[in-house]
N, C-alpha and C. Protein backbone atom coordinates (compact mmCIF):
# COMPACT_ATOMS: atom_id res chain seq x y z
N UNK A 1 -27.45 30.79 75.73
CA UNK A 1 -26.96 30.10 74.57
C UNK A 1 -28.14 29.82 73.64
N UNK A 2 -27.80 30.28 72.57
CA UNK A 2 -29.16 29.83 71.23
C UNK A 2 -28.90 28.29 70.79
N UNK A 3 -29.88 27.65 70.31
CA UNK A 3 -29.77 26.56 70.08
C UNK A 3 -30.33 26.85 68.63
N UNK A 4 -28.97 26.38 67.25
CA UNK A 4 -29.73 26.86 66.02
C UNK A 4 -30.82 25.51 65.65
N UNK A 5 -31.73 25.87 64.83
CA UNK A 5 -32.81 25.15 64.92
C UNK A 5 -32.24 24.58 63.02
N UNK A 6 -31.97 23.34 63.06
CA UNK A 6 -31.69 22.95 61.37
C UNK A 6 -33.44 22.24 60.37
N UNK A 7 -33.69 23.41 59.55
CA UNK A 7 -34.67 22.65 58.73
C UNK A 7 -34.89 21.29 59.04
N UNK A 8 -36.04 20.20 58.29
CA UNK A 8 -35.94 19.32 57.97
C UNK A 8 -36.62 19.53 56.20
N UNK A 9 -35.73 18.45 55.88
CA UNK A 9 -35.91 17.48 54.67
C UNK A 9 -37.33 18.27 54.35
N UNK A 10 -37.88 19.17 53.03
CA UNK A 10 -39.34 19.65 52.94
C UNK A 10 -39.69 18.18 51.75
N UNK A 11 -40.91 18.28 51.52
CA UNK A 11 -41.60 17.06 51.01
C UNK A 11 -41.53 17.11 49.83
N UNK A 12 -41.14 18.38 49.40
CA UNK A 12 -40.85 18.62 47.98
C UNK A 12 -39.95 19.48 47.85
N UNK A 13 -38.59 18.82 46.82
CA UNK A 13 -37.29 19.57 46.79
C UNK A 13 -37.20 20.60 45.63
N UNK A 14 -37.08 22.21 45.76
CA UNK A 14 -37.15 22.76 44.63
C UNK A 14 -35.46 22.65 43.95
N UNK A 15 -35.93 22.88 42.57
CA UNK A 15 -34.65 22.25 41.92
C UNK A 15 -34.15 23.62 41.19
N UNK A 16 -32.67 24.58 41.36
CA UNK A 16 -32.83 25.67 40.29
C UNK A 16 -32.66 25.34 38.85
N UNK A 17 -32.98 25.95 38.47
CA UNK A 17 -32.40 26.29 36.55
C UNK A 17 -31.52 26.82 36.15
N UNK A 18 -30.48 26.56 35.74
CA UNK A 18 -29.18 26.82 35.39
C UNK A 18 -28.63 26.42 34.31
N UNK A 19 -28.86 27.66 33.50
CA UNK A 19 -28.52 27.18 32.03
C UNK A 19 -26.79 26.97 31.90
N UNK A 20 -26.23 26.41 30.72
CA UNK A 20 -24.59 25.83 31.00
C UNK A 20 -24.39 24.98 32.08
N UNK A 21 -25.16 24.52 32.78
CA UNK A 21 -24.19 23.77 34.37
C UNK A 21 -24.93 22.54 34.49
N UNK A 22 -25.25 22.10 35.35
CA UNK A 22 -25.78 20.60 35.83
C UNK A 22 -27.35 20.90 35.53
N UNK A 23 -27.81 21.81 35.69
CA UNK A 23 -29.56 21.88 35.86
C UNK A 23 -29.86 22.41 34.73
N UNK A 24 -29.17 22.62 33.19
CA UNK A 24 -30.07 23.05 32.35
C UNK A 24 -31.19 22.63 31.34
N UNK A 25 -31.11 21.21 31.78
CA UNK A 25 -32.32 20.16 30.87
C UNK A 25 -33.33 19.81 32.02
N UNK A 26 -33.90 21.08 32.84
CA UNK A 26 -34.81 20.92 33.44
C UNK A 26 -36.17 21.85 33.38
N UNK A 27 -37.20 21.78 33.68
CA UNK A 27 -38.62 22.59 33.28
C UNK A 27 -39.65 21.63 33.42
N UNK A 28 -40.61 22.38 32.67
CA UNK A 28 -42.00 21.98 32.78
C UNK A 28 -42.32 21.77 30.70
N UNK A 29 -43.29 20.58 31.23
CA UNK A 29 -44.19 20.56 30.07
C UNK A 29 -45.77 20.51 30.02
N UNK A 30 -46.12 19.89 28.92
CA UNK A 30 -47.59 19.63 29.48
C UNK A 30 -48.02 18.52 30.33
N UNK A 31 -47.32 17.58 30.59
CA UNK A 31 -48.05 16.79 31.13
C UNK A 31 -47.04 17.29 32.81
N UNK A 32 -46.55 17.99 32.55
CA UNK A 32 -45.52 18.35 34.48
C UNK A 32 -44.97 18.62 34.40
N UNK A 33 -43.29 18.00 35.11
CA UNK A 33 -42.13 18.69 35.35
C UNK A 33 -41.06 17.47 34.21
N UNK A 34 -39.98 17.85 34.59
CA UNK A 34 -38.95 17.27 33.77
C UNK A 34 -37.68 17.33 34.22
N UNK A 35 -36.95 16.49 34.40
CA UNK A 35 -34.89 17.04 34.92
C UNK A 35 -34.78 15.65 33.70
N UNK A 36 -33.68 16.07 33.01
CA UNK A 36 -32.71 15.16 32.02
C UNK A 36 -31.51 15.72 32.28
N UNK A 37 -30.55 14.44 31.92
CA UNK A 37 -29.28 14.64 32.22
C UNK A 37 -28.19 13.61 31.64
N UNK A 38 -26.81 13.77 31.27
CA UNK A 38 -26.35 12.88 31.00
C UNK A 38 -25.10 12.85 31.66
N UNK A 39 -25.18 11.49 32.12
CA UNK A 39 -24.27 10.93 33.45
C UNK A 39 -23.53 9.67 32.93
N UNK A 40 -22.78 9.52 33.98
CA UNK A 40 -21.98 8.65 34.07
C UNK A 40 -21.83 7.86 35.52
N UNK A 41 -21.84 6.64 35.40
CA UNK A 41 -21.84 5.65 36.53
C UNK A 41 -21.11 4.32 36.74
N UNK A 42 -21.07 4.13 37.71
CA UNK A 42 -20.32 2.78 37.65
C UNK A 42 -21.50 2.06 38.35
N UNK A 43 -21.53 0.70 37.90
CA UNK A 43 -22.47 -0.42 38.12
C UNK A 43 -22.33 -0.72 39.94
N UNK A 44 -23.50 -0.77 40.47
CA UNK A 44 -23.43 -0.71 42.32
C UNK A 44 -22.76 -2.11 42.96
N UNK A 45 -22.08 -1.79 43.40
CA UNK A 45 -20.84 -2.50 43.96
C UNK A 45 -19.99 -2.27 43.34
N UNK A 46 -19.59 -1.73 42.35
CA UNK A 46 -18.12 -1.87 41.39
C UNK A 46 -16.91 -1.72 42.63
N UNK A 47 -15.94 -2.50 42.22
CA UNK A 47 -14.40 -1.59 43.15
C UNK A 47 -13.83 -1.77 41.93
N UNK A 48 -12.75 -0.68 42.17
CA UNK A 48 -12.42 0.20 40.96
C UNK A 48 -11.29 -1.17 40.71
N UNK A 49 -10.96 -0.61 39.87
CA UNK A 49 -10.01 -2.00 38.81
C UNK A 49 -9.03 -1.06 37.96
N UNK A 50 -8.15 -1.29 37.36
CA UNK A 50 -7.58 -0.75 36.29
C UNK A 50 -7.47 -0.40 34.88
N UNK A 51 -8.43 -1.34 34.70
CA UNK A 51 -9.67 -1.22 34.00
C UNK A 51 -10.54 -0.52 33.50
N UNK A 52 -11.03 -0.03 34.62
CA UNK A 52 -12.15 1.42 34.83
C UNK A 52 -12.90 1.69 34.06
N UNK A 53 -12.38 2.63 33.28
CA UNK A 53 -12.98 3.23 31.65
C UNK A 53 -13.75 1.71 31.11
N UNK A 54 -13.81 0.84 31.29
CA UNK A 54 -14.81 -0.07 30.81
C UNK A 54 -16.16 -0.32 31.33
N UNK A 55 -15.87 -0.14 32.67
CA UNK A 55 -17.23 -0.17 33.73
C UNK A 55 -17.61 0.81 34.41
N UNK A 56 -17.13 2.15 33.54
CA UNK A 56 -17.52 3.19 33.95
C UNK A 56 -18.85 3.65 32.50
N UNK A 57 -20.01 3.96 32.80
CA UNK A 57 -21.24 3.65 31.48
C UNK A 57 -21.54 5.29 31.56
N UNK A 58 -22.13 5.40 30.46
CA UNK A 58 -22.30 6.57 30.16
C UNK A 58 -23.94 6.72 29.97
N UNK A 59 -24.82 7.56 30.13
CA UNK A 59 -26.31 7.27 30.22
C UNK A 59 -27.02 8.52 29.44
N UNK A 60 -27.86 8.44 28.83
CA UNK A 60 -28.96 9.56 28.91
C UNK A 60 -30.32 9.00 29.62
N UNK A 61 -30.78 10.58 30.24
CA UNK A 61 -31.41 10.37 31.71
C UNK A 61 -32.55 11.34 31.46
N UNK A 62 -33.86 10.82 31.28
CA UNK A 62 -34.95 11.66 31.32
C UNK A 62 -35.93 11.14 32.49
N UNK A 63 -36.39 12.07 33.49
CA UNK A 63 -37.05 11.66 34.39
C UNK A 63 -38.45 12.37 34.36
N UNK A 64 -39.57 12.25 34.60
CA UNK A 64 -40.91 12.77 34.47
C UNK A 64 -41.64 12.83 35.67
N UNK A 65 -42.16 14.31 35.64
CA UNK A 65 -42.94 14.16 37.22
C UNK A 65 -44.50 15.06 37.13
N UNK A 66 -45.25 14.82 37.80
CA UNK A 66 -46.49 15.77 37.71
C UNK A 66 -46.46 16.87 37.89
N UNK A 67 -47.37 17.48 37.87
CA UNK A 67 -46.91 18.97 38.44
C UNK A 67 -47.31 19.10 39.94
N UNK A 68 -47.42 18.57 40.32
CA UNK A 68 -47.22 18.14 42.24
C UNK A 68 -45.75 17.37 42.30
N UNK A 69 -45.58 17.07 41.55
CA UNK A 69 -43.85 16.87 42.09
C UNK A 69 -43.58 15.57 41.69
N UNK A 70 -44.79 14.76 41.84
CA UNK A 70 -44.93 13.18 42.13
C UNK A 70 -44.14 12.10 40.68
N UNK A 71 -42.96 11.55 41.09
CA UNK A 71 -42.18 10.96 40.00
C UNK A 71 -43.36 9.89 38.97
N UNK A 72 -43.50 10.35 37.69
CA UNK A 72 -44.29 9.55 36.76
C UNK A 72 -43.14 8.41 36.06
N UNK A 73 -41.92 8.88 36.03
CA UNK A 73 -41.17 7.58 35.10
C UNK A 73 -40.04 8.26 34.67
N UNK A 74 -39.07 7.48 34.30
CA UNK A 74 -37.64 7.48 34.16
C UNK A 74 -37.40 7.09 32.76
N UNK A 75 -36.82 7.48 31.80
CA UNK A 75 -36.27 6.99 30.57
C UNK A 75 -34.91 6.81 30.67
N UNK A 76 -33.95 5.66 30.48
CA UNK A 76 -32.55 5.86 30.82
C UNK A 76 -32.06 5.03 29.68
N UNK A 77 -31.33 5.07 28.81
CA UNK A 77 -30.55 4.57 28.21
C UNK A 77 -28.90 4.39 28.14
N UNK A 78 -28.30 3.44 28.24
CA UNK A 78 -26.77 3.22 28.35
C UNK A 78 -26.09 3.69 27.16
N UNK A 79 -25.27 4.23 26.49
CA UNK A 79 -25.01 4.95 25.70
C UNK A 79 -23.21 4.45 25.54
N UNK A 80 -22.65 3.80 26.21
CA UNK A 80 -21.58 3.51 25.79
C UNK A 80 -20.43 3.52 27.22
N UNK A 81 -19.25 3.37 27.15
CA UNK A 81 -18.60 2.96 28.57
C UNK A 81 -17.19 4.41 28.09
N UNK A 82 -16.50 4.62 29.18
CA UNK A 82 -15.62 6.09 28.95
C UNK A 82 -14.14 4.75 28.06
N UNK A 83 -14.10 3.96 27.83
CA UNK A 83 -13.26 3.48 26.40
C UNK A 83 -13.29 4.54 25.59
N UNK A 84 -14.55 4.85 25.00
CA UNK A 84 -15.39 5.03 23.67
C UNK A 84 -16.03 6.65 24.56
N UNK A 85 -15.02 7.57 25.04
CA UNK A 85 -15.82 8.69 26.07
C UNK A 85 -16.37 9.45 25.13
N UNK A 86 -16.08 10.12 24.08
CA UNK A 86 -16.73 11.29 23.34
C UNK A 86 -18.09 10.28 22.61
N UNK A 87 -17.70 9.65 22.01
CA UNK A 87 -18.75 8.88 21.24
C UNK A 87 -20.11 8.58 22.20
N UNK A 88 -19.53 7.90 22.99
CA UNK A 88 -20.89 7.56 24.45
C UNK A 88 -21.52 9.33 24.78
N UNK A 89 -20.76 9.77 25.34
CA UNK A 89 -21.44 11.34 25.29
C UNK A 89 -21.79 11.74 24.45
N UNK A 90 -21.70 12.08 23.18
CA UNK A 90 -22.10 12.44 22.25
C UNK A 90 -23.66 11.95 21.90
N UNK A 91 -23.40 10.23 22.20
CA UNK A 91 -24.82 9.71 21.58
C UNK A 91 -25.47 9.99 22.88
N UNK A 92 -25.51 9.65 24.07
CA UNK A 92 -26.26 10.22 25.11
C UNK A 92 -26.89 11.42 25.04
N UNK A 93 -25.95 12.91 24.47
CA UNK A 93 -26.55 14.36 24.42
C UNK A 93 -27.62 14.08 23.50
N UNK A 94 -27.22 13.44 22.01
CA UNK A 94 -28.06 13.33 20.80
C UNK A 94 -29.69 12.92 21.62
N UNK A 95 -29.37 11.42 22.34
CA UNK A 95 -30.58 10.82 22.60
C UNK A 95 -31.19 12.09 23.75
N UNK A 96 -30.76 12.63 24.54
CA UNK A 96 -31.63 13.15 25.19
C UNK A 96 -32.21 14.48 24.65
N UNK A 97 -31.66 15.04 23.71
CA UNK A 97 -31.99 16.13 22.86
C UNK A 97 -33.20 15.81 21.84
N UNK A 98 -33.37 14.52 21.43
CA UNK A 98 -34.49 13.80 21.14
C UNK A 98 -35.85 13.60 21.74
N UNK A 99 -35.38 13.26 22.70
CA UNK A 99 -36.49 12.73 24.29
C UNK A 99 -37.22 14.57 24.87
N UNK A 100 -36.02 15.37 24.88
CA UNK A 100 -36.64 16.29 25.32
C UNK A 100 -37.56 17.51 24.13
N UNK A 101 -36.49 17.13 22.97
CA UNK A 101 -37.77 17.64 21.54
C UNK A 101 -39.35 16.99 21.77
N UNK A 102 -39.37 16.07 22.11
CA UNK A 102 -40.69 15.25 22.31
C UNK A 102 -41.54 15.47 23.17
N UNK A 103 -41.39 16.83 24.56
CA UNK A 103 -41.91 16.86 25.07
C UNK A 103 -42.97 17.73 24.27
N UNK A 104 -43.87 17.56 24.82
CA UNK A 104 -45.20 18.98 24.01
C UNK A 104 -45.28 19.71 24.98
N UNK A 105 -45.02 21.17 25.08
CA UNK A 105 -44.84 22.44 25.66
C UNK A 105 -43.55 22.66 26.42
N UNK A 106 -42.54 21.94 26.09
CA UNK A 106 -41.38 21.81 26.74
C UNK A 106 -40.90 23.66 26.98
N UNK A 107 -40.56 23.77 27.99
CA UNK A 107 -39.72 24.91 28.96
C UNK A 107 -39.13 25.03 29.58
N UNK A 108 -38.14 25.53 29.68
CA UNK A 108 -36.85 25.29 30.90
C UNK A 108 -37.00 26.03 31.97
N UNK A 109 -37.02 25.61 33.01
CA UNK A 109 -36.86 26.75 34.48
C UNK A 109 -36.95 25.68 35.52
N UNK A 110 -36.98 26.71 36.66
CA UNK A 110 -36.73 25.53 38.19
C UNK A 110 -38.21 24.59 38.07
N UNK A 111 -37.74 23.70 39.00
CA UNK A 111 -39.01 22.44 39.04
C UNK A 111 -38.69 22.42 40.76
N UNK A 112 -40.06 21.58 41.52
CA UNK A 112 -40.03 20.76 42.59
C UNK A 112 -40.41 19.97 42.58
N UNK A 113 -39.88 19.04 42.82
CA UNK A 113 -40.15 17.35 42.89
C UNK A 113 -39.97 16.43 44.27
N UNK A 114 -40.37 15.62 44.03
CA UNK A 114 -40.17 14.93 45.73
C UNK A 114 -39.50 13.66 45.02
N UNK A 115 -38.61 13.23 46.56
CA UNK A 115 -37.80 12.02 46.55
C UNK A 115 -38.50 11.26 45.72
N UNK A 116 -37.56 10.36 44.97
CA UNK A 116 -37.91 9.09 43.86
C UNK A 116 -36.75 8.07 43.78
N UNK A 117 -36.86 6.90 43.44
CA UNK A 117 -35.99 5.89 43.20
C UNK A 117 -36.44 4.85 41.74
N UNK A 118 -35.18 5.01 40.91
CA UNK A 118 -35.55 4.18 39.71
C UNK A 118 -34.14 3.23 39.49
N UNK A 119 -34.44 2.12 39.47
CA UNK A 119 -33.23 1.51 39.32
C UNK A 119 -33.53 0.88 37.86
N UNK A 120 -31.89 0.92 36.98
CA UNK A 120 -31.69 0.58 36.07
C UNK A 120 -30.28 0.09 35.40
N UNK A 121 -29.87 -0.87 35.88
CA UNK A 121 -28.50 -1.76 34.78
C UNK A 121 -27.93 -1.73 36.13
N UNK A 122 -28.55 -1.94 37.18
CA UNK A 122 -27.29 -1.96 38.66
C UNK A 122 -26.91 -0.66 38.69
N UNK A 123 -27.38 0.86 38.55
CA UNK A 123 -27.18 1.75 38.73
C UNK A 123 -28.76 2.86 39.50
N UNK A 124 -28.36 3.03 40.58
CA UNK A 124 -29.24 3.83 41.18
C UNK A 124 -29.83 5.42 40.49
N UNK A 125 -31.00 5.72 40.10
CA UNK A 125 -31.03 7.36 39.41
C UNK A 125 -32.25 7.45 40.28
N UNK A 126 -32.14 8.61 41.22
CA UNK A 126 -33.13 9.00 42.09
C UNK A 126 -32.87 10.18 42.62
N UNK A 127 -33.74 10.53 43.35
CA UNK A 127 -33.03 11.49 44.58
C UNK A 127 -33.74 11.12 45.49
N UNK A 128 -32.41 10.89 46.38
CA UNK A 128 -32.66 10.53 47.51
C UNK A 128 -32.48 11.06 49.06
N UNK A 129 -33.09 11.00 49.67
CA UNK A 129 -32.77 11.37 51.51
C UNK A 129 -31.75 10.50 52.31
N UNK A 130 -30.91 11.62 52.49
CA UNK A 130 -29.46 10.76 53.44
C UNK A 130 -29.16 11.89 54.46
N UNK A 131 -28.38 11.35 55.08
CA UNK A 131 -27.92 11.88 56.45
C UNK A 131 -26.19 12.20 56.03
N UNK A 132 -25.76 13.37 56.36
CA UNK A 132 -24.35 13.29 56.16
C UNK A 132 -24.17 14.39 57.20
N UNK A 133 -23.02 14.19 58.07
CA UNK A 133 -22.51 14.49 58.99
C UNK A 133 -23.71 15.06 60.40
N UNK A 134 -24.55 14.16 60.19
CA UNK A 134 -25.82 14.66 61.18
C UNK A 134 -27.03 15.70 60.38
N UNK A 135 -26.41 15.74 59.23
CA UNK A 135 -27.68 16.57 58.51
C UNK A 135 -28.23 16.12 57.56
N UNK A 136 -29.81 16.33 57.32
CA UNK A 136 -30.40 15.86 56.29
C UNK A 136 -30.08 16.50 55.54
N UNK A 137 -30.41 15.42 53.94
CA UNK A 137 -30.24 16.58 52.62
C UNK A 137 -30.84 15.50 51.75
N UNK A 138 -31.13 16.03 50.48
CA UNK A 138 -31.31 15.02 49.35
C UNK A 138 -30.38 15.58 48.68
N UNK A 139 -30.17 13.89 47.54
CA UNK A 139 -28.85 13.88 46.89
C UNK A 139 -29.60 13.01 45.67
N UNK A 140 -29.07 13.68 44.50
CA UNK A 140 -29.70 12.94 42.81
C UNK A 140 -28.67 12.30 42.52
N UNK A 141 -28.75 11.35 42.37
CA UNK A 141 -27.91 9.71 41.80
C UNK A 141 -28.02 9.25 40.09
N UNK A 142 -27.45 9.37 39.28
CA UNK A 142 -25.55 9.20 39.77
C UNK A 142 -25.32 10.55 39.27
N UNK A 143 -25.98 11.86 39.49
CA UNK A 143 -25.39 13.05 39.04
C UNK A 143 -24.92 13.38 40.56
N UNK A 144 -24.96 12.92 41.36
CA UNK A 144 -24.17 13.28 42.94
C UNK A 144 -24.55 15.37 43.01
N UNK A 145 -25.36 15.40 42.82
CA UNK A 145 -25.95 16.87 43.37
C UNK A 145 -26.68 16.77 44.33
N UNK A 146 -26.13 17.72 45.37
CA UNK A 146 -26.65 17.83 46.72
C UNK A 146 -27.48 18.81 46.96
N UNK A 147 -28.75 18.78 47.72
CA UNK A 147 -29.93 19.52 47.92
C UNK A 147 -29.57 19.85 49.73
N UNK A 148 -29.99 20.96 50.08
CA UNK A 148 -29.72 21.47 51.58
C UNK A 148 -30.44 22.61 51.64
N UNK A 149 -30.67 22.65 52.89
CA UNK A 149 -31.42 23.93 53.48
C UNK A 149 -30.42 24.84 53.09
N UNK A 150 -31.15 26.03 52.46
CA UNK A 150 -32.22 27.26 52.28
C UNK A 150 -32.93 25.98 51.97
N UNK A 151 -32.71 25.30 51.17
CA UNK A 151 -34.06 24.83 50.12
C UNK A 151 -34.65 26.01 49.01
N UNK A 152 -33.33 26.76 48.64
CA UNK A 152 -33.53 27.58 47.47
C UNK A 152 -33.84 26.97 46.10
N UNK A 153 -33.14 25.75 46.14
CA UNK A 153 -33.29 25.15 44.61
C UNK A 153 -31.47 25.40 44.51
N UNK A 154 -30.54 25.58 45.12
CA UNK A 154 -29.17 25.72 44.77
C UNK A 154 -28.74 24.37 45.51
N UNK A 155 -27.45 23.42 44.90
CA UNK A 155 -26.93 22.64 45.37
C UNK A 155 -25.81 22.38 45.25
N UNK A 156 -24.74 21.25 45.76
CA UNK A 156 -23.62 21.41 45.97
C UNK A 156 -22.69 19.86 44.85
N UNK A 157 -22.15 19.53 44.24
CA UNK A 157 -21.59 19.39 43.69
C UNK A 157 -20.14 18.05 44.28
């Protein structure tokens, strides 16, 4: 009987590039790497209400890392609640289309970065190391993309 042998967790998660989909506001600049994104979250603890669309927030998400991987800082701005859904998205894309004009040598392609945690408005934006069903993986918060062995830079959704 073979016993399959499962990766562990590498110290630095490569991330792909995927233009149109979840990963295309990611690359390198001059000062490192870069993932932006615009998400949506509910404040930590929320239970859902009927409500919802009020305490559900809408964000633009710029995160900064060296070129060793190592998280330098988070830019996050709240942008509006899904009441107001196109408008909050809208100004979120605007603001991060801003943030990422600003980089100097900005380029899009895969990045690797290692686990980070930034908290902001009671909403977790990181990626983080968890265990799910006995297997490691990292998982980016609140875009809920899942990282897993290959460790190609492809993830799950």
């Amino acid at each position: 009987m073979t016993t399959l042998q499962r990766m562990t967790v590498p110290e630095i998660i490569p991330i792909g590039y995927e233009p149109g989909y979840h990963t295309d506001t990611i690359g390198h600049w001059d000062g490192g790497q870069f993932f932006g994104s615009v998400v949506a979250a509910f404040p930590d603890g929320y239970t859902h209400t009927d409500d919802w669309p009020a305490h559900k927030h809408w964000h633009a998400v710029l995160h900064t890392f060296d070129a060793s991987g190592h998280h330098l800082g988070s830019r996050v701005e709240r942008t509006g609640t899904d009441e107001s859904h196109r408008a909050s998205v809208d100004t979120a894309r605007s603001l991060l289309t801003q943030w990422l004009d600003a980089l100097p040598g900005r380029s899009y392609g895969d990045i690797a970065i290692r686990p980070f945690r930034h908290e902001f408005d009671g909403v977790l934006f990181g990626l983080v190391i968890e265990t799910f069903e006995g297997t490691e993986h990292a998982e980016l918060y609140p875009d809920t993309l899942g990282f897993y062995e290959p460790w190609d830079g492809s993830y799950d959704t």
